[in-house]
Protein backbone atom coordinates (compact mmCIF):
# COMPACT_ATOMS: atom_id res chain seq x y z
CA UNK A 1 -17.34 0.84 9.31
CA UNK A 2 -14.72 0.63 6.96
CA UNK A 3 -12.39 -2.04 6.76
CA UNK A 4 -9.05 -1.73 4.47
CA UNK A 5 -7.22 -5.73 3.68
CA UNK A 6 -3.81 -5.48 2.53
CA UNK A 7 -2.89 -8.73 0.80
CA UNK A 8 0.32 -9.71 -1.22
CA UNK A 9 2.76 -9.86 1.04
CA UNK A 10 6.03 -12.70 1.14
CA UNK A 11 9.17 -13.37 1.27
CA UNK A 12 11.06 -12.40 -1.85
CA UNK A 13 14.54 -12.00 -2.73
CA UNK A 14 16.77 -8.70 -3.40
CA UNK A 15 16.08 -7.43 -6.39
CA UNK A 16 12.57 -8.98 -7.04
CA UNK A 17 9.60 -7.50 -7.43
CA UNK A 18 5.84 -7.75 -5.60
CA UNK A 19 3.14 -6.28 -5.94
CA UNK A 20 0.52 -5.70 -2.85
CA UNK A 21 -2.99 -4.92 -2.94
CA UNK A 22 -5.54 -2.88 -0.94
CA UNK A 23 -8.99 -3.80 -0.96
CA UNK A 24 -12.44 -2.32 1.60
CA UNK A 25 -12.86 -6.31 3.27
CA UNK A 26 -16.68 -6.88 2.85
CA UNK A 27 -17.09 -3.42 0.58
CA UNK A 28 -15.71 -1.51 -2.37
CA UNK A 29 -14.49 1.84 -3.26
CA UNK A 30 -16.81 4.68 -2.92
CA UNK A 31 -16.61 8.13 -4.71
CA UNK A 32 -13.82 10.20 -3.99
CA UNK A 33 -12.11 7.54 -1.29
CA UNK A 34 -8.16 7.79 -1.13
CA UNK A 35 -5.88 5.05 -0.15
CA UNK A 36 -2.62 5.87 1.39
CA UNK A 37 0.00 3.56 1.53
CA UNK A 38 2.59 3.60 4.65
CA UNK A 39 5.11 0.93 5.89
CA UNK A 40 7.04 0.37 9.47
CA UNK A 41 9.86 -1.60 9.40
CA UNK A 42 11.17 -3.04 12.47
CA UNK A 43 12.28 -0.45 15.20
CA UNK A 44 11.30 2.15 13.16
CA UNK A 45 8.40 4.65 12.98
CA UNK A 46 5.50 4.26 9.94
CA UNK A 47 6.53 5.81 7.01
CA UNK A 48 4.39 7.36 4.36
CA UNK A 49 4.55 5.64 0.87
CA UNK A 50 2.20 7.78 -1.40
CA UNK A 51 -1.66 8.03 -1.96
CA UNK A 52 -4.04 7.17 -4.81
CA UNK A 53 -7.13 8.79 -5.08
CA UNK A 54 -9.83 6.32 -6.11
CA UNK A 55 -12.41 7.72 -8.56
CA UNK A 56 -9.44 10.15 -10.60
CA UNK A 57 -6.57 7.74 -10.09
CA UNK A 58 -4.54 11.05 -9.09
CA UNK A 59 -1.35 9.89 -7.76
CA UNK A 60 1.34 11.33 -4.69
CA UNK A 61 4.44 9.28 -3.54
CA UNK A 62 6.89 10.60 -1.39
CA UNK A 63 10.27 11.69 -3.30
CA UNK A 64 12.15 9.02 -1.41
CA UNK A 65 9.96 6.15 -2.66
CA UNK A 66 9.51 7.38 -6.31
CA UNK A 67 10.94 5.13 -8.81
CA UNK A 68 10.71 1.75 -7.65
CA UNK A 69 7.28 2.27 -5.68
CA UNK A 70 3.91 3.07 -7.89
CA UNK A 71 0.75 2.85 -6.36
CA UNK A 72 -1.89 2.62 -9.24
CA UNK A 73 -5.69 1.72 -9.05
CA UNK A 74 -6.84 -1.51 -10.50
CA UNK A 75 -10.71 -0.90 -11.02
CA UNK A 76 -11.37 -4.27 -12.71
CA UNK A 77 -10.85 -6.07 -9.29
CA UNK A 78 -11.42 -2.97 -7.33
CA UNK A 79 -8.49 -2.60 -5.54
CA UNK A 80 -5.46 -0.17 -4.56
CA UNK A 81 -2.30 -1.65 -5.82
CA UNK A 82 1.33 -1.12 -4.67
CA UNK A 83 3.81 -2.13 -6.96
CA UNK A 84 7.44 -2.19 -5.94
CA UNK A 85 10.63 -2.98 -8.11
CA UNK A 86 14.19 -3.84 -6.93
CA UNK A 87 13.90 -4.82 -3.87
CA UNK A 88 16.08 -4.48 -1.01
CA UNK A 89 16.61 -5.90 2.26
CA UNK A 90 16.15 -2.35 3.96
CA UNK A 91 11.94 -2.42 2.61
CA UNK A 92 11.53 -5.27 4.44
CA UNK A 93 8.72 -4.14 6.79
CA UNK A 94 5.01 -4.14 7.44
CA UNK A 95 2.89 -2.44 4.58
CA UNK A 96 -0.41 -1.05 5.58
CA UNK A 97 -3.01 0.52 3.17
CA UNK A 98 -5.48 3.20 5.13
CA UNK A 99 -8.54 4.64 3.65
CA UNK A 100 -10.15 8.19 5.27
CA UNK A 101 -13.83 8.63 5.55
CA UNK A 102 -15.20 11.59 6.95
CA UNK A 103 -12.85 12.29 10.29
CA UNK A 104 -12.04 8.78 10.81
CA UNK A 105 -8.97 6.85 9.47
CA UNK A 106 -9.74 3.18 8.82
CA UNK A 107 -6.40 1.16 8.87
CA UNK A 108 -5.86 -2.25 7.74
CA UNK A 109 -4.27 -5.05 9.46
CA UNK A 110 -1.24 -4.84 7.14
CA UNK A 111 1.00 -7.33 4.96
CA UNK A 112 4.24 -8.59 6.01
CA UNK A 113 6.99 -8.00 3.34
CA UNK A 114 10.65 -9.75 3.82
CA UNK A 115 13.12 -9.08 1.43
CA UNK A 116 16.45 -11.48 2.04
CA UNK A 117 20.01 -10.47 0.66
């Protein structure tokens, strides 16, 4: 049993910047895990953020988060990090960090992010 813990999460201003993190709750990293980032914002399906691949750091966002998203792997504190810049009232939403093993999908509980105008 796997279990991802988003953590970070607030209310912040537009404009401002936060970073979340993604850690295994009770665990660490193994091998070649990869930690996918999504969000759902109210009323509105999950969206994909990107992916990080834990042992080669290899990197995939999607094209509409590129530029103020970057997911990047902090190894000293073992963890998955999501940094976002400029904020905006529209990425207010939940942020979840999932981590596949095998043919099973662990999900974490997810962060809460509210950006005010």
């Amino acid at each position: 049993q796997v279990q991802p813990a988003e953590s970070g999460g607030g209310v912040v201003q537009a404009g401002d910047s936060l970073t979340l993190s993604c850690s295994v709750s009770g665990g660490t990293f193994v091998g070649d895990d990869m930690v996918a980032w999504y969000r759902q914002a109210p009323g509105k399906e999950r969206e994909v953020i990107g992916t990080i691949t834990c042992d080669a750091g290899s990197r995939h966002s999607a094209d509409t988060m590129r530029g103020r998203f970057t997911i990047y792997r902090n190894y000293h504190e073992n963890r998955a990090c999501l940094h976002m810049n400029g904020l905006k009232p529209e990425d207010t939403a939940i942020y979840y960090c999932n981590i596949p093993r095998g043919s099973v999908v662990y999900w974490g509980q997810g962060t809460q992010v509210t950006v005010s105008s």
